[in-house]
Protein backbone atom coordinates (compact mmCIF):
# COMPACT_ATOMS: atom_id res chain seq x y z
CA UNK A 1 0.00 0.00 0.00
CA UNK A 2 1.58 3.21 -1.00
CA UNK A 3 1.77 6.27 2.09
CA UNK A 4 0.23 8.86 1.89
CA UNK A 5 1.59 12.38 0.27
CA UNK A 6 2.57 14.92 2.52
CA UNK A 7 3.99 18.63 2.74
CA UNK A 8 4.83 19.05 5.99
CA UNK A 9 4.18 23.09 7.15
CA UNK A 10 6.55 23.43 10.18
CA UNK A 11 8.04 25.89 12.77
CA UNK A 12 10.29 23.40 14.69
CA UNK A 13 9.73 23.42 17.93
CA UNK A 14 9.69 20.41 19.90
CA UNK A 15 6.42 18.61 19.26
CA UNK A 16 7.28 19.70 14.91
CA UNK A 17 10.30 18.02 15.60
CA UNK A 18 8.56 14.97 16.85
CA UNK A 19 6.07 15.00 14.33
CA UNK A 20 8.19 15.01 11.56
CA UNK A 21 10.16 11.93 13.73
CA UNK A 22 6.65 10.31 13.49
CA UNK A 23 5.57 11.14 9.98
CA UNK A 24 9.25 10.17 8.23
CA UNK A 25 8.59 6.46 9.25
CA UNK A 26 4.53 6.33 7.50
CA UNK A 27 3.98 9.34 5.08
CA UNK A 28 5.78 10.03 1.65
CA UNK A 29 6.99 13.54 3.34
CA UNK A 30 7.41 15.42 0.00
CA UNK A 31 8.49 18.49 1.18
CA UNK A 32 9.24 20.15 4.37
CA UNK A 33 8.00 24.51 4.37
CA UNK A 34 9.57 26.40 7.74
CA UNK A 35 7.57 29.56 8.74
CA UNK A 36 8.07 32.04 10.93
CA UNK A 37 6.24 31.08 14.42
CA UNK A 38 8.11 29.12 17.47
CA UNK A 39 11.55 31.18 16.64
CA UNK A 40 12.19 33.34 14.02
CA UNK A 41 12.54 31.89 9.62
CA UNK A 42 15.62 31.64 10.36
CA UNK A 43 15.92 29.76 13.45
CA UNK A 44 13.03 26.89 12.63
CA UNK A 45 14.56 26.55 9.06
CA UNK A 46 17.56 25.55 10.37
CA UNK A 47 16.16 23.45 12.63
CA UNK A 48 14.66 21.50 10.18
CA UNK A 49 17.75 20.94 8.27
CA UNK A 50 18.90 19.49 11.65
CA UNK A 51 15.99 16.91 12.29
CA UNK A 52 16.47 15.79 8.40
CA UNK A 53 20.12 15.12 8.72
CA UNK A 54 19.33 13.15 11.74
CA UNK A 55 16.90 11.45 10.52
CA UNK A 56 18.74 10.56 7.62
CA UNK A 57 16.33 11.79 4.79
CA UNK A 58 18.05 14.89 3.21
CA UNK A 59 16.44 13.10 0.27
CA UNK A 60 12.78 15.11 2.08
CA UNK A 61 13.38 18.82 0.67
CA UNK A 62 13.34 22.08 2.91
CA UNK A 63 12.02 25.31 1.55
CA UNK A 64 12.16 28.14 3.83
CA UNK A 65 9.19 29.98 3.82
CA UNK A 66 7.62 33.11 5.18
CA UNK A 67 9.06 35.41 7.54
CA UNK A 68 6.28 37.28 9.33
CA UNK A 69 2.35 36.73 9.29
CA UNK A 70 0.34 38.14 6.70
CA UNK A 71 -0.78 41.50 8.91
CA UNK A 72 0.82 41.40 12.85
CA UNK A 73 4.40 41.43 13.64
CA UNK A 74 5.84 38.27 14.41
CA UNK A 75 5.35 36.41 17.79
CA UNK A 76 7.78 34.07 18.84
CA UNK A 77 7.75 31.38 22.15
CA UNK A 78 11.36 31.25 23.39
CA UNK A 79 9.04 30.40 26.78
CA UNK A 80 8.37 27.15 25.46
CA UNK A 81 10.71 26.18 23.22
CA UNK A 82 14.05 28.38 23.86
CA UNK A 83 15.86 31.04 22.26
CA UNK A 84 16.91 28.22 19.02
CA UNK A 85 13.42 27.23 19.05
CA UNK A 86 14.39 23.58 19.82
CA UNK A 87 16.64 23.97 23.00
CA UNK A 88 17.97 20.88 24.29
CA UNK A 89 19.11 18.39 21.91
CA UNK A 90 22.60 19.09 20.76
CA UNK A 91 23.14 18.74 17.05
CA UNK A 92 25.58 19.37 14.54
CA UNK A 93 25.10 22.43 12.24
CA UNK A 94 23.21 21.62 9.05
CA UNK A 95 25.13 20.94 6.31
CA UNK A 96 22.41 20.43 3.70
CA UNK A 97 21.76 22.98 1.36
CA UNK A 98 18.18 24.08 1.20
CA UNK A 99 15.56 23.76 -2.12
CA UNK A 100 15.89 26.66 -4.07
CA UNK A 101 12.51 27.67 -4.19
CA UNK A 102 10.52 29.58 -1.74
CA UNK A 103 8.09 27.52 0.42
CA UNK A 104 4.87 29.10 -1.42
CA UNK A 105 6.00 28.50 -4.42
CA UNK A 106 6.82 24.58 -3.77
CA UNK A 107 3.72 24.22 -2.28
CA UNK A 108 1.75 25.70 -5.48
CA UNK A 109 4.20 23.76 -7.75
CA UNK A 110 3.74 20.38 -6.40
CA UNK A 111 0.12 20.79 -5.12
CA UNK A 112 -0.44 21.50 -9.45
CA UNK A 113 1.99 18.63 -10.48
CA UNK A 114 0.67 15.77 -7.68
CA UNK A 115 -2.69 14.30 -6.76
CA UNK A 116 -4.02 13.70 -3.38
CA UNK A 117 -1.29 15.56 -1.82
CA UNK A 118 -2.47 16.22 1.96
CA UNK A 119 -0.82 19.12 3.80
CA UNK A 120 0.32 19.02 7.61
CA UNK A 121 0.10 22.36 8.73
CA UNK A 122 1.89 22.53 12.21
CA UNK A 123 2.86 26.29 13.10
CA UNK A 124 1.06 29.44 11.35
CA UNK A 125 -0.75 29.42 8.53
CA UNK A 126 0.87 31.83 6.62
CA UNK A 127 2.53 29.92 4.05
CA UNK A 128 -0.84 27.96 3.20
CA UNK A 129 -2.56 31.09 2.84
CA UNK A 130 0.06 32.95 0.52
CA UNK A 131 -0.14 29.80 -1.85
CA UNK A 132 -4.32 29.80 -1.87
CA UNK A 133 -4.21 33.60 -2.51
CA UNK A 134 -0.77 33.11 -5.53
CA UNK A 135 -3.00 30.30 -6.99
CA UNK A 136 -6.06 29.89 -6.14
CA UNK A 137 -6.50 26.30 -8.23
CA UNK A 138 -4.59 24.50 -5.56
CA UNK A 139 -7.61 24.25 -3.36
CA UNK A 140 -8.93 22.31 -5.99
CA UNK A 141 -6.38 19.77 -5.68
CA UNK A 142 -5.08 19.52 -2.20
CA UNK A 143 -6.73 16.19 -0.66
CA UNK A 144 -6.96 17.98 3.03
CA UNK A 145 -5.17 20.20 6.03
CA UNK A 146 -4.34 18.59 8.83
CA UNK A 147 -3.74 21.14 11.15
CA UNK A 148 -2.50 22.00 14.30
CA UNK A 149 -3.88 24.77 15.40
CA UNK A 150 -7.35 26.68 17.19
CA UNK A 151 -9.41 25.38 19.94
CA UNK A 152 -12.98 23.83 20.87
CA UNK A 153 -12.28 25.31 24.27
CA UNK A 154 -9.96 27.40 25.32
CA UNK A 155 -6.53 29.42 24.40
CA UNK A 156 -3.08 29.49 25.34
CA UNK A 157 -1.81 32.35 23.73
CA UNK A 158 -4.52 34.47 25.30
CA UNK A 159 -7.95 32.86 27.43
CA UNK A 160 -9.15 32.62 23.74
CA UNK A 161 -6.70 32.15 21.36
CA UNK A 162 -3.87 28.83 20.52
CA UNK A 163 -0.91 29.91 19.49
CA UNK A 164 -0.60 29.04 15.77
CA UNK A 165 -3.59 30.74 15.22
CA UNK A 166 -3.24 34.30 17.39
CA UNK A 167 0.21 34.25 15.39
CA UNK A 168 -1.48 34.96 12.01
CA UNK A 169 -5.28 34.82 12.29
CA UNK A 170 -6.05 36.65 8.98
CA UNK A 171 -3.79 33.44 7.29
CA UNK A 172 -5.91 31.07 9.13
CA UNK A 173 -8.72 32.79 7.93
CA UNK A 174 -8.06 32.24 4.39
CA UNK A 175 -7.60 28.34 5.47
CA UNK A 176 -10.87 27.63 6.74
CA UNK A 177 -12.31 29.43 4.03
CA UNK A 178 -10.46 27.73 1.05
CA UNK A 179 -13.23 25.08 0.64
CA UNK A 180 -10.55 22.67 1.36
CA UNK A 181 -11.34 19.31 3.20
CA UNK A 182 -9.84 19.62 6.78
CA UNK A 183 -9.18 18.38 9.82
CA UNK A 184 -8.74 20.77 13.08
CA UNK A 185 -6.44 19.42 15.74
CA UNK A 186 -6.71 21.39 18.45
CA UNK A 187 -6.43 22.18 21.65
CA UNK A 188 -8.99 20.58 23.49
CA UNK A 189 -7.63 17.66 21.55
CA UNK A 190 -4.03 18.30 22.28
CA UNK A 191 -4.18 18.44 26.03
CA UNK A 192 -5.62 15.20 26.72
CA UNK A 193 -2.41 13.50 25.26
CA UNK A 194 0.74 14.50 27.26
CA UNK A 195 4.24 13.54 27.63
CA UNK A 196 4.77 12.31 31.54
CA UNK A 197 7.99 10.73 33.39
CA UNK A 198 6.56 7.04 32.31
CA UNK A 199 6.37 8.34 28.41
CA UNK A 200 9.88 9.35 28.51
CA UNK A 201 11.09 6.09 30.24
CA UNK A 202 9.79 4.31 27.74
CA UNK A 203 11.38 6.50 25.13
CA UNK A 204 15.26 6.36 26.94
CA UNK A 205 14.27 2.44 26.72
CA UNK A 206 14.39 2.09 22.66
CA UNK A 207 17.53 3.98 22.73
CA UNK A 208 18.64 4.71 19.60
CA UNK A 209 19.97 7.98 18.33
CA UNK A 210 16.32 9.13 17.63
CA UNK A 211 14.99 8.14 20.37
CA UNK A 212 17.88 9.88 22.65
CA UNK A 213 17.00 13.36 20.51
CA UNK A 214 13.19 12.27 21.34
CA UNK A 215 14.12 12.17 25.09
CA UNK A 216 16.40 15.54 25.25
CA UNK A 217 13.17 17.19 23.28
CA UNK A 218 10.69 15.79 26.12
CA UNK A 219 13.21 16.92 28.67
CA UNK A 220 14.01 20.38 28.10
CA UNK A 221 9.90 20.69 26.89
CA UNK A 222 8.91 19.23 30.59
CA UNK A 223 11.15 21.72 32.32
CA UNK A 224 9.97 24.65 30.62
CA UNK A 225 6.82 23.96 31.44
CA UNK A 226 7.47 23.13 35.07
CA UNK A 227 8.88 26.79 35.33
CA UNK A 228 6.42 28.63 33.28
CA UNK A 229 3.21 27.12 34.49
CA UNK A 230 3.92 24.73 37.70
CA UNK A 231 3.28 21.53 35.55
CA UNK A 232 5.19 19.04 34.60
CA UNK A 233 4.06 17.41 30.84
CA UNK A 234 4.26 18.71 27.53
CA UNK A 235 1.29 18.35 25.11
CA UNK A 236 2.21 16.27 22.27
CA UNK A 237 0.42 18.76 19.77
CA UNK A 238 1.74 18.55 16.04
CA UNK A 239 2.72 14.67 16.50
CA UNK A 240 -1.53 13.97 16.86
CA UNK A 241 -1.89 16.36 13.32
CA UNK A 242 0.73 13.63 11.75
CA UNK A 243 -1.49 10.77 13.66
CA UNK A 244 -4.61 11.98 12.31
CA UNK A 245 -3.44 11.11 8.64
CA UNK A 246 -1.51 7.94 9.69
CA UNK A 247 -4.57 6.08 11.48
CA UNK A 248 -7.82 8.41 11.47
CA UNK A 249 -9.37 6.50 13.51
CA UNK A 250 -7.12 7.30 16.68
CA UNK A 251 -9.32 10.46 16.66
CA UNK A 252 -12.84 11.29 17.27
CA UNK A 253 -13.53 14.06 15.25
CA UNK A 254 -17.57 15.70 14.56
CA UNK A 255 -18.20 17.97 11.17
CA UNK A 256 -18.92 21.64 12.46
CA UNK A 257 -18.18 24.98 11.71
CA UNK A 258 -15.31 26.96 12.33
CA UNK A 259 -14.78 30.62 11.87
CA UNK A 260 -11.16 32.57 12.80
CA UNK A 261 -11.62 36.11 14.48
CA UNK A 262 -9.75 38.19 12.88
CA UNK A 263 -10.55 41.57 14.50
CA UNK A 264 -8.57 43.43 17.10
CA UNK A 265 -9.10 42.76 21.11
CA UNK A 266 -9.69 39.92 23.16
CA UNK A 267 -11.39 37.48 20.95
CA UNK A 268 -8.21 38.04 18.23
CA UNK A 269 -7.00 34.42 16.39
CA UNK A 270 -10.19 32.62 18.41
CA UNK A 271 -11.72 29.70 16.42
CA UNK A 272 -15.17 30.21 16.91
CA UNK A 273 -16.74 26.71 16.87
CA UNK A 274 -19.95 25.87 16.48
CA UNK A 275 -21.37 22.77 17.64
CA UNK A 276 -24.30 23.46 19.76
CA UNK A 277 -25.76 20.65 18.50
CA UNK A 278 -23.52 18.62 20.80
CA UNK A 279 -23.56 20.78 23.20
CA UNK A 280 -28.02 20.98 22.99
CA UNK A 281 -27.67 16.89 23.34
CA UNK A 282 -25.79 16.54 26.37
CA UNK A 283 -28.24 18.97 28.17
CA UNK A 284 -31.33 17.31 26.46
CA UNK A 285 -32.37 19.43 24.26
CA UNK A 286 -33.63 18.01 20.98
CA UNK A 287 -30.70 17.78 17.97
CA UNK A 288 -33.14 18.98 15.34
CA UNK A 289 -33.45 22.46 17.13
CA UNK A 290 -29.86 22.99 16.91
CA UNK A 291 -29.23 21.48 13.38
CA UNK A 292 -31.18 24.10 11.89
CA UNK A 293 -29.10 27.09 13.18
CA UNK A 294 -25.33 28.32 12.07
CA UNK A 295 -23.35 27.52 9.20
CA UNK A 296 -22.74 24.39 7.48
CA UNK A 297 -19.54 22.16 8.78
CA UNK A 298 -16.12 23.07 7.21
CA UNK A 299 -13.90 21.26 9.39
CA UNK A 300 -14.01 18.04 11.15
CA UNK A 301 -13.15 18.86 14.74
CA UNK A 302 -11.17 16.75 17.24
CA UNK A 303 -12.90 15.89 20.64
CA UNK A 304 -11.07 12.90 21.69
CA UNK A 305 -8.34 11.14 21.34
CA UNK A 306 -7.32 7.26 22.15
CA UNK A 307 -4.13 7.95 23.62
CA UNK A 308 -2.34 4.29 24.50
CA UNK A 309 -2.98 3.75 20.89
CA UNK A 310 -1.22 7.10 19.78
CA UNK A 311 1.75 6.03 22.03
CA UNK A 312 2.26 2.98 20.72
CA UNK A 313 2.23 3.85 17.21
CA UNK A 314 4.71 6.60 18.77
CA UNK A 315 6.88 3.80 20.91
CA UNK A 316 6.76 1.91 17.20
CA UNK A 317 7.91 4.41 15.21
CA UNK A 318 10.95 5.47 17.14
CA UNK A 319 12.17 1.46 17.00
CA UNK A 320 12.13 1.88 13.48
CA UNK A 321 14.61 4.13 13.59
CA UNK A 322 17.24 1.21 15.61
């Protein structure tokens, strides 16, 4: 059975870095497209040069991609992931040159020249959103998004707001209103699988020179958020947007609507979901007085996740790697 085609859209980061560990091992990763979002272009593209080398699949290009969101300055999270955007692991300096084109451009060009290529959109938006707006045909053509990104619930950038969306909430605008098949990981999703003492016991276990960077990345990710917010796991986000394409059925997910605010205040980069339907149930109420109202569904939404499934595809994958 041939794996599914991927473009992997990436600010590594600790969990991209693991979800790119995850996805190398079950996806045909065609490309890999940096933006600016954990640390600055610069920072996560060289990153990703690092996690390819170790990985051992220079083969997977790199295009760096954009710089800054589409309208805000550019926010960065040196809180959670350190001033290289992947503190922790020590690796050598990248040797491998990167693909000559710019990210938005070798998303358009092999979106037009490949079928059923699915993207895996894991930091901002704004590279996805620059390619729909160059050429608009690719929305045609791309199979889905599985993204990272937005909440069912709550923020973490602000009460309202995850981070990948606050970042550039006009780009992920654009994305939910492409027309394009999608899948929302967020969130409410995210937090319900998390990276304890046990998980990375298990990892130091496989030991083998993935594994080990897995480990340093669960480490350093752990402590920072020990210091910043008193607890002591780390939310395996962007590995469970790789998962969702891998084995669907790890995830629960409902068809609802989702709409990005986009204006200025409190609410900014909030994805406004609507499922009051489910909501109407668990209180009682009758479904058919709920179905009626809102917009129709343009994203299926992630509720729940079967997590000692997700780790044991995880504990799998890094014993490929021995």
């Amino acid at each position: 059975m041939s794996k599914p085609k991927v473009i992997i859209d990436t600010d590594p980061g600790h969990d991209d870095a693991m979800a790119i560990v995850l996805a190398a091992q079950h996806l045909d990763i065609l490309g890999i497209t940096p933006v600016s979002g954990n640390q600055s272009i610069d920072k996560v593209t060289n990153n990703a040069l690092k996690i390819v080398e170790l990985l051992k699949r220079t083969d997977i290009p790199v295009a760096r991609g954009a710089e800054r969101p589409l309208v805000k300055e550019p926010s960065y999270a040196p809180y959670a992931h350190g001033e290289s955007g992947m503190d922790g692991p020590n690796l050598p300096a990248p040797v491998t040159p990167l693909h000559p084109k710019h990210a938005v451009d070798f998303i358009i060009d092999t979106v037009m020249s490949t079928d059923d290529v699915t993207l895996i959109p894991v930091g901002p938006l704004t590279n996805v959103a620059l390619a729909l707006r160059r050429e608009p045909r690719i929305a045609k053509r791309i199979k889905e998004f599985s993204i990272m990104g937005g909440s069912a619930t709550h923020g973490n950038s602000t009460p309202a707001a995850e981070f990948n969306i606050w970042v550039d909430p006009e780009a992920a605008h654009a994305v939910f209103t492409s027309g394009v098949p999608i899948k929302m990981i967020g969130l409410n999703l995210t937090l319900q699988v998390t990276a304890d003492d046990a998980m990375i016991a298990r990892c130091k276990q496989i030991n083998n020179p993935v594994a080990r960077f897995v480990v340093d990345l669960l480490g350093f990710y752990a402590d920072k958020r020990k210091r910043v917010s008193g607890g002591s796991t780390g939310a395996l986000h962007d590995p469970l947007a790789v998962a969702a394409v891998i084995d669907p059925s790890l995830i629960e997910f409902h068809d609802l609507h989702v709409a990005v605010d986009t204006r200025p205040g409190l609410t900014n980069g909030m994805t406004v979901v609507d499922y009051r339907h489910l909501r109407g149930a668990a209180f009682g109420f009758p479904q058919e007085a709920f179905n009626r109202r809102g917009e129709a569904p343009n994203a299926q939404v992630a509720f729940r996740a079967d997590g000692p499934r997700f780790f044991k595809l995880f504990y799998d994958t890094l014993e490929m790697y021995g």
